[in-house]
PDB file of N, CA and C in Angstrom:
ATOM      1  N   UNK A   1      11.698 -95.724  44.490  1.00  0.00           N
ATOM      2  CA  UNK A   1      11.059 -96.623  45.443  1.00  0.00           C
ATOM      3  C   UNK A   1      10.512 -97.821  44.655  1.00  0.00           C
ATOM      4  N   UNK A   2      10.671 -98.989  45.217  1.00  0.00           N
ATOM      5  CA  UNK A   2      10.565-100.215  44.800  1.00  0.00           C
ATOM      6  C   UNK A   2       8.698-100.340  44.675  1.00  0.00           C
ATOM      7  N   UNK A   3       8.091-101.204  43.966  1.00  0.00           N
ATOM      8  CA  UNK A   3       6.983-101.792  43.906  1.00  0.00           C
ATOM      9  C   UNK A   3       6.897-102.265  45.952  1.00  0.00           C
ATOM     10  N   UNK A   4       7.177-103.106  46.077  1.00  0.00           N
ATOM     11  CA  UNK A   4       7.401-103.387  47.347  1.00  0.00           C
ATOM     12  C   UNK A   4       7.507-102.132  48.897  1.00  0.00           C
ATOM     13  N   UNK A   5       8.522-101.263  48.299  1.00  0.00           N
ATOM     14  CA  UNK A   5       8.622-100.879  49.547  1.00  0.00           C
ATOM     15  C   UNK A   5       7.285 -99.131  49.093  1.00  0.00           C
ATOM     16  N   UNK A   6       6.726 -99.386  48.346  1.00  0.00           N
ATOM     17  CA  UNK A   6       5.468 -98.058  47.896  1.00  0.00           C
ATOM     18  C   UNK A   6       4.435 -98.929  48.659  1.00  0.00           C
ATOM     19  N   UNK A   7       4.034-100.323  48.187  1.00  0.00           N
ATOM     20  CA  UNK A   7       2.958-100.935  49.109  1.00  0.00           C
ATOM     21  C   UNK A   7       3.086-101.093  50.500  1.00  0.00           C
ATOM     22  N   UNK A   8       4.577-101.204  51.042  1.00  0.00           N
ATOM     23  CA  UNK A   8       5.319-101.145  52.192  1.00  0.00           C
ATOM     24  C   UNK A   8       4.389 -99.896  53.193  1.00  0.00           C
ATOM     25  N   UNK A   9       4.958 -98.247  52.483  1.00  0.00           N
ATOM     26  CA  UNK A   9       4.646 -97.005  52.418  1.00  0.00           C
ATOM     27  C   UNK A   9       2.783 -96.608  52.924  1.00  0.00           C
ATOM     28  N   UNK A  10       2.099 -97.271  51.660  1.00  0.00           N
ATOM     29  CA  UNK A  10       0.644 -97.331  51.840  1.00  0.00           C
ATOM     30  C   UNK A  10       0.291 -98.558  53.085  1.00  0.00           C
ATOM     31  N   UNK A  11       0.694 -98.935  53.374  1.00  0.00           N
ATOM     32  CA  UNK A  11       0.029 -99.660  54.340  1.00  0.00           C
ATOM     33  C   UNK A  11       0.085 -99.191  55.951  1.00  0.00           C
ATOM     34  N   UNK A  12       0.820 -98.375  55.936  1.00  0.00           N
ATOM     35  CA  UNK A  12       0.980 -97.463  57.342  1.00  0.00           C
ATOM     36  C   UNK A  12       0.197 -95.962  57.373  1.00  0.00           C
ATOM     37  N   UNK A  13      -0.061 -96.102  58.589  1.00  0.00           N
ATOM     38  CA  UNK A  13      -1.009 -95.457  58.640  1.00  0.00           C
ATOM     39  C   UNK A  13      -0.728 -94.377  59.502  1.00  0.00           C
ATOM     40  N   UNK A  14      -0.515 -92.864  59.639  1.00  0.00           N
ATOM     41  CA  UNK A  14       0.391 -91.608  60.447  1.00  0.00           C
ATOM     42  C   UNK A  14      -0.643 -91.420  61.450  1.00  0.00           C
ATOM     43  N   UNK A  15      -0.740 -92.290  62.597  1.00  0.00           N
ATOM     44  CA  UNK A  15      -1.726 -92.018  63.567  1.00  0.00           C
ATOM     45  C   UNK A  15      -0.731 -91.589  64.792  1.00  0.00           C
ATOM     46  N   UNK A  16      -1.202 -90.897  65.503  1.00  0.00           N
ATOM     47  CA  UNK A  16      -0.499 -90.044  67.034  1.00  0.00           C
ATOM     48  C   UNK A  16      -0.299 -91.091  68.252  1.00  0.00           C
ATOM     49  N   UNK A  17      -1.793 -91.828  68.553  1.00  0.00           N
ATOM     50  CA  UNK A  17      -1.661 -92.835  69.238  1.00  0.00           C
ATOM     51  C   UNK A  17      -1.673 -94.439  69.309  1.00  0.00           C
ATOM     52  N   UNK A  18      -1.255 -94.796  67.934  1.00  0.00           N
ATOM     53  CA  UNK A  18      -0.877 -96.014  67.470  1.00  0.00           C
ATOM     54  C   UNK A  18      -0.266 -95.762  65.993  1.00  0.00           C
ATOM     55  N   UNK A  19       1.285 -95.972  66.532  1.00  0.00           N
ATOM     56  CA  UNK A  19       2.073 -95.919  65.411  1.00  0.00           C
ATOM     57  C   UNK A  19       2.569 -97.204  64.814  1.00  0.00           C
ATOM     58  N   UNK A  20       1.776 -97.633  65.087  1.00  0.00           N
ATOM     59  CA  UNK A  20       2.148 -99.029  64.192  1.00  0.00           C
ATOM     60  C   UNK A  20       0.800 -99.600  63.827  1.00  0.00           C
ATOM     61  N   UNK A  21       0.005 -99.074  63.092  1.00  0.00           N
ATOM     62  CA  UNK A  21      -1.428 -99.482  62.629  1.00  0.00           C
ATOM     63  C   UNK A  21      -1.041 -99.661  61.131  1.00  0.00           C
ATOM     64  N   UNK A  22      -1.046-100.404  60.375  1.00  0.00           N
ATOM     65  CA  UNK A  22      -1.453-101.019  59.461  1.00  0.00           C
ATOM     66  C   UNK A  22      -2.645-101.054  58.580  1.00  0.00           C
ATOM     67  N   UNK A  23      -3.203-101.117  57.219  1.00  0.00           N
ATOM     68  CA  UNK A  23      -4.311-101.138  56.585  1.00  0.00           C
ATOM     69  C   UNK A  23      -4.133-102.709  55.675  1.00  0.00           C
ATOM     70  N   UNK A  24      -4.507-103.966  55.841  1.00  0.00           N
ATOM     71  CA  UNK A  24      -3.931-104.966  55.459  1.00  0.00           C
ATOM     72  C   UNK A  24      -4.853-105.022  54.001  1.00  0.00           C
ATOM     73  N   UNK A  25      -5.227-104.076  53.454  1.00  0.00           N
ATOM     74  CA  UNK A  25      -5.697-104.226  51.997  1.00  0.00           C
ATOM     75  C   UNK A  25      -4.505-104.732  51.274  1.00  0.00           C
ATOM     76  N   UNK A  26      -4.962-105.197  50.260  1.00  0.00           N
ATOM     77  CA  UNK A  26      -3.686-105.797  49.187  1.00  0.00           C
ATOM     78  C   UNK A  26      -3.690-107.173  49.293  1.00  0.00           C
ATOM     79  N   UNK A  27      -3.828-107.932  50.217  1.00  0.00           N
ATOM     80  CA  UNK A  27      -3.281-109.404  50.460  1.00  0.00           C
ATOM     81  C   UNK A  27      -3.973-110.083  49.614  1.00  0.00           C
ATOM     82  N   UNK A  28      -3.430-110.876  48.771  1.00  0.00           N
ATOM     83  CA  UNK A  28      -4.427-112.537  48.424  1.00  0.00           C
ATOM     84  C   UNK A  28      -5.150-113.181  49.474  1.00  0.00           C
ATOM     85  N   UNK A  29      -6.014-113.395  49.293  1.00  0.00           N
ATOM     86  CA  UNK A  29      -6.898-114.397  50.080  1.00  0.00           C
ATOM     87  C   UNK A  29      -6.843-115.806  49.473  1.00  0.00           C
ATOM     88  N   UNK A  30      -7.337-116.937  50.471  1.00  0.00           N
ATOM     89  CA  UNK A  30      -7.049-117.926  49.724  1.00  0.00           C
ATOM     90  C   UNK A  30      -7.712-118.886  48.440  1.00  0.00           C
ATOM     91  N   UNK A  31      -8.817-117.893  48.094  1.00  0.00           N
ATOM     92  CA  UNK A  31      -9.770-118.264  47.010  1.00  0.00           C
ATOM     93  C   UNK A  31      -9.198-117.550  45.564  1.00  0.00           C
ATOM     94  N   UNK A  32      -8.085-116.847  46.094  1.00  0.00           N
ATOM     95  CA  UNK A  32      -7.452-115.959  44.423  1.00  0.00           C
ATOM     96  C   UNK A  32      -8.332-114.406  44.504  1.00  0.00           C
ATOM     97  N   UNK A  33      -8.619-114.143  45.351  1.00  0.00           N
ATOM     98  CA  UNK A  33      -9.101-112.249  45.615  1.00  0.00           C
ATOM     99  C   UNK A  33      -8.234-111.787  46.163  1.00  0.00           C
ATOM    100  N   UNK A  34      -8.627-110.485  46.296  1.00  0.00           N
ATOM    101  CA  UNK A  34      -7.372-109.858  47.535  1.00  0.00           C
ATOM    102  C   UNK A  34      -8.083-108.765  48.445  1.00  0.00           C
ATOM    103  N   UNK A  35      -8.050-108.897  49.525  1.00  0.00           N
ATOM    104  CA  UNK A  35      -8.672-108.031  50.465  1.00  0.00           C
ATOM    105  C   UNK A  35      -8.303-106.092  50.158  1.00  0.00           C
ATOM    106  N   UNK A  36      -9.904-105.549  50.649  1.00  0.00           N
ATOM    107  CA  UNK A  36      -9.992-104.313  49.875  1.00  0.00           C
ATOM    108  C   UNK A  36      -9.263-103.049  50.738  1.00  0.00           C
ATOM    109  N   UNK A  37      -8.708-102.376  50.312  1.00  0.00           N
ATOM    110  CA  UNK A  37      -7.654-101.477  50.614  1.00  0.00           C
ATOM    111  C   UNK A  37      -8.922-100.306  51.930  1.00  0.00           C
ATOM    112  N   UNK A  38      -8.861-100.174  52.988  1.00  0.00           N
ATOM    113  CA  UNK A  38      -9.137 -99.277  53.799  1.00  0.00           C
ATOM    114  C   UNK A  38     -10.578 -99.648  54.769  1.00  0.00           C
ATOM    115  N   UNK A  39     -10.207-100.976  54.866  1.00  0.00           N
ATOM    116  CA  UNK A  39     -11.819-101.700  55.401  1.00  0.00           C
ATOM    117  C   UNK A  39     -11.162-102.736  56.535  1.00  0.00           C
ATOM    118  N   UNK A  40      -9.634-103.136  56.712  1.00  0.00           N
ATOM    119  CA  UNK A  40      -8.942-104.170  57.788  1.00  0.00           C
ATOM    120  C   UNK A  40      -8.076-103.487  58.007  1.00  0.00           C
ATOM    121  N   UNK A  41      -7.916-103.270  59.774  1.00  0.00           N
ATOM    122  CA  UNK A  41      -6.749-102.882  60.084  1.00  0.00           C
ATOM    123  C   UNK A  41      -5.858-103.807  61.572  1.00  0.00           C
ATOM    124  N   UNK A  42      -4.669-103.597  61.497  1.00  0.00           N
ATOM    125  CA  UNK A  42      -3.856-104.226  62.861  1.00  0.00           C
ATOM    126  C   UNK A  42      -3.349-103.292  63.488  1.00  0.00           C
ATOM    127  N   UNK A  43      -3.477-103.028  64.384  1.00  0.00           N
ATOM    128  CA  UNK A  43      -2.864-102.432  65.396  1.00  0.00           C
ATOM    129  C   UNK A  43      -2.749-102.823  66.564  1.00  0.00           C
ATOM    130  N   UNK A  44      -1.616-102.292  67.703  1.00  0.00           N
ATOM    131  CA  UNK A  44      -1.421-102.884  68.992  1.00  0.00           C
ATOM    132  C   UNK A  44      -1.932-102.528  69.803  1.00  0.00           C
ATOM    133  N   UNK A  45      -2.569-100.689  70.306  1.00  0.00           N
ATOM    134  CA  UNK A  45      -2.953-100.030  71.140  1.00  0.00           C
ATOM    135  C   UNK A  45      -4.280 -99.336  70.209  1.00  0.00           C
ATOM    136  N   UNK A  46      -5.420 -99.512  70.370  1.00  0.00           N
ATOM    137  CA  UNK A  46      -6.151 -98.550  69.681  1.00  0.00           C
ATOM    138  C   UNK A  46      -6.860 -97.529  70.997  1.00  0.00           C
ATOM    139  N   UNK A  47      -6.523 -98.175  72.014  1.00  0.00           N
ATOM    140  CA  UNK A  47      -7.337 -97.143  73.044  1.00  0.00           C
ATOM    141  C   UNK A  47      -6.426 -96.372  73.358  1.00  0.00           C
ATOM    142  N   UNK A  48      -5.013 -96.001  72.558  1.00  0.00           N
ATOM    143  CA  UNK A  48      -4.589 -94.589  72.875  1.00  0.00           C
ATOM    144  C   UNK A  48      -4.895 -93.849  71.679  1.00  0.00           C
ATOM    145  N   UNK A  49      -5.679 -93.927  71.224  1.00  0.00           N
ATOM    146  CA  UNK A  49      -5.883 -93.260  70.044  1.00  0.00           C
ATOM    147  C   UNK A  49      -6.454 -91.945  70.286  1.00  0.00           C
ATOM    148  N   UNK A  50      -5.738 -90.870  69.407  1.00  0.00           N
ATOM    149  CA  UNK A  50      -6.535 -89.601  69.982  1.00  0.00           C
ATOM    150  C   UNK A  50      -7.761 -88.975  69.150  1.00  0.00           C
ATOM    151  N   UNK A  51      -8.313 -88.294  69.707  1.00  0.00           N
ATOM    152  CA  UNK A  51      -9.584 -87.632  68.824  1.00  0.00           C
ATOM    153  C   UNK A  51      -9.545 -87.370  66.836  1.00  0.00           C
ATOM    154  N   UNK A  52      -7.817 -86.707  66.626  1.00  0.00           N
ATOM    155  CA  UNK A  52      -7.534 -86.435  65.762  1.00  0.00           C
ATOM    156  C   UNK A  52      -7.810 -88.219  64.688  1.00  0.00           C
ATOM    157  N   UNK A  53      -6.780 -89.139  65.702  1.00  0.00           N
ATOM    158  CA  UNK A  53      -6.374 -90.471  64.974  1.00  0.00           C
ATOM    159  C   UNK A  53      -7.878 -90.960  64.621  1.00  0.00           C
ATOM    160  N   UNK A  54      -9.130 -91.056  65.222  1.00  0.00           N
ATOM    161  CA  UNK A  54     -10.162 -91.372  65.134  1.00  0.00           C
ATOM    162  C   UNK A  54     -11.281 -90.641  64.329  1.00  0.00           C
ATOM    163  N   UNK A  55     -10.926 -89.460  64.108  1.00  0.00           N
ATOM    164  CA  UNK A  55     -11.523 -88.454  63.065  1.00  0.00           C
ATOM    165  C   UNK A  55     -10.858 -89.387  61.539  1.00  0.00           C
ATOM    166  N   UNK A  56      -9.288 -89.824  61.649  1.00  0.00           N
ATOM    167  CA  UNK A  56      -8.971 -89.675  60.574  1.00  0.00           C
ATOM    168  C   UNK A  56      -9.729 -91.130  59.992  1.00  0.00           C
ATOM    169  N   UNK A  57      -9.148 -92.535  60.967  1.00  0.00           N
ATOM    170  CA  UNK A  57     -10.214 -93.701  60.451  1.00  0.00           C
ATOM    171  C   UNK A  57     -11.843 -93.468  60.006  1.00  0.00           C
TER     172      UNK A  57
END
């Protein structure tokens, strides 16, 4: 597995009711930092989220 597709890997997140949530740690910001791994997330639906998915955030 590539550098790329391991950060690819970590940035998804195995939730039940939003499978496409994201953790956008990693990025450069535009001052030369990079935002901190498990503190920003994207997702499309968070109000199907189930008890389990919300235990796990």
């Amino acid at each position: 597995m590539s550098a790329k597709e391991q950060i690819t890997f970590q940035r998804r997140l195995d939730l039940e009711g939003a499978p496409n949530i994201r953790d956008l740690g990693g990025y450069e910001t535009l001052d030369g930092s990079t935002t901190r791994w498990g503190r920003i997330f994207r997702a499309g639906r968070l109000s199907a989220l189930t008890p389990r998915d919300k235990a796990q955030l």
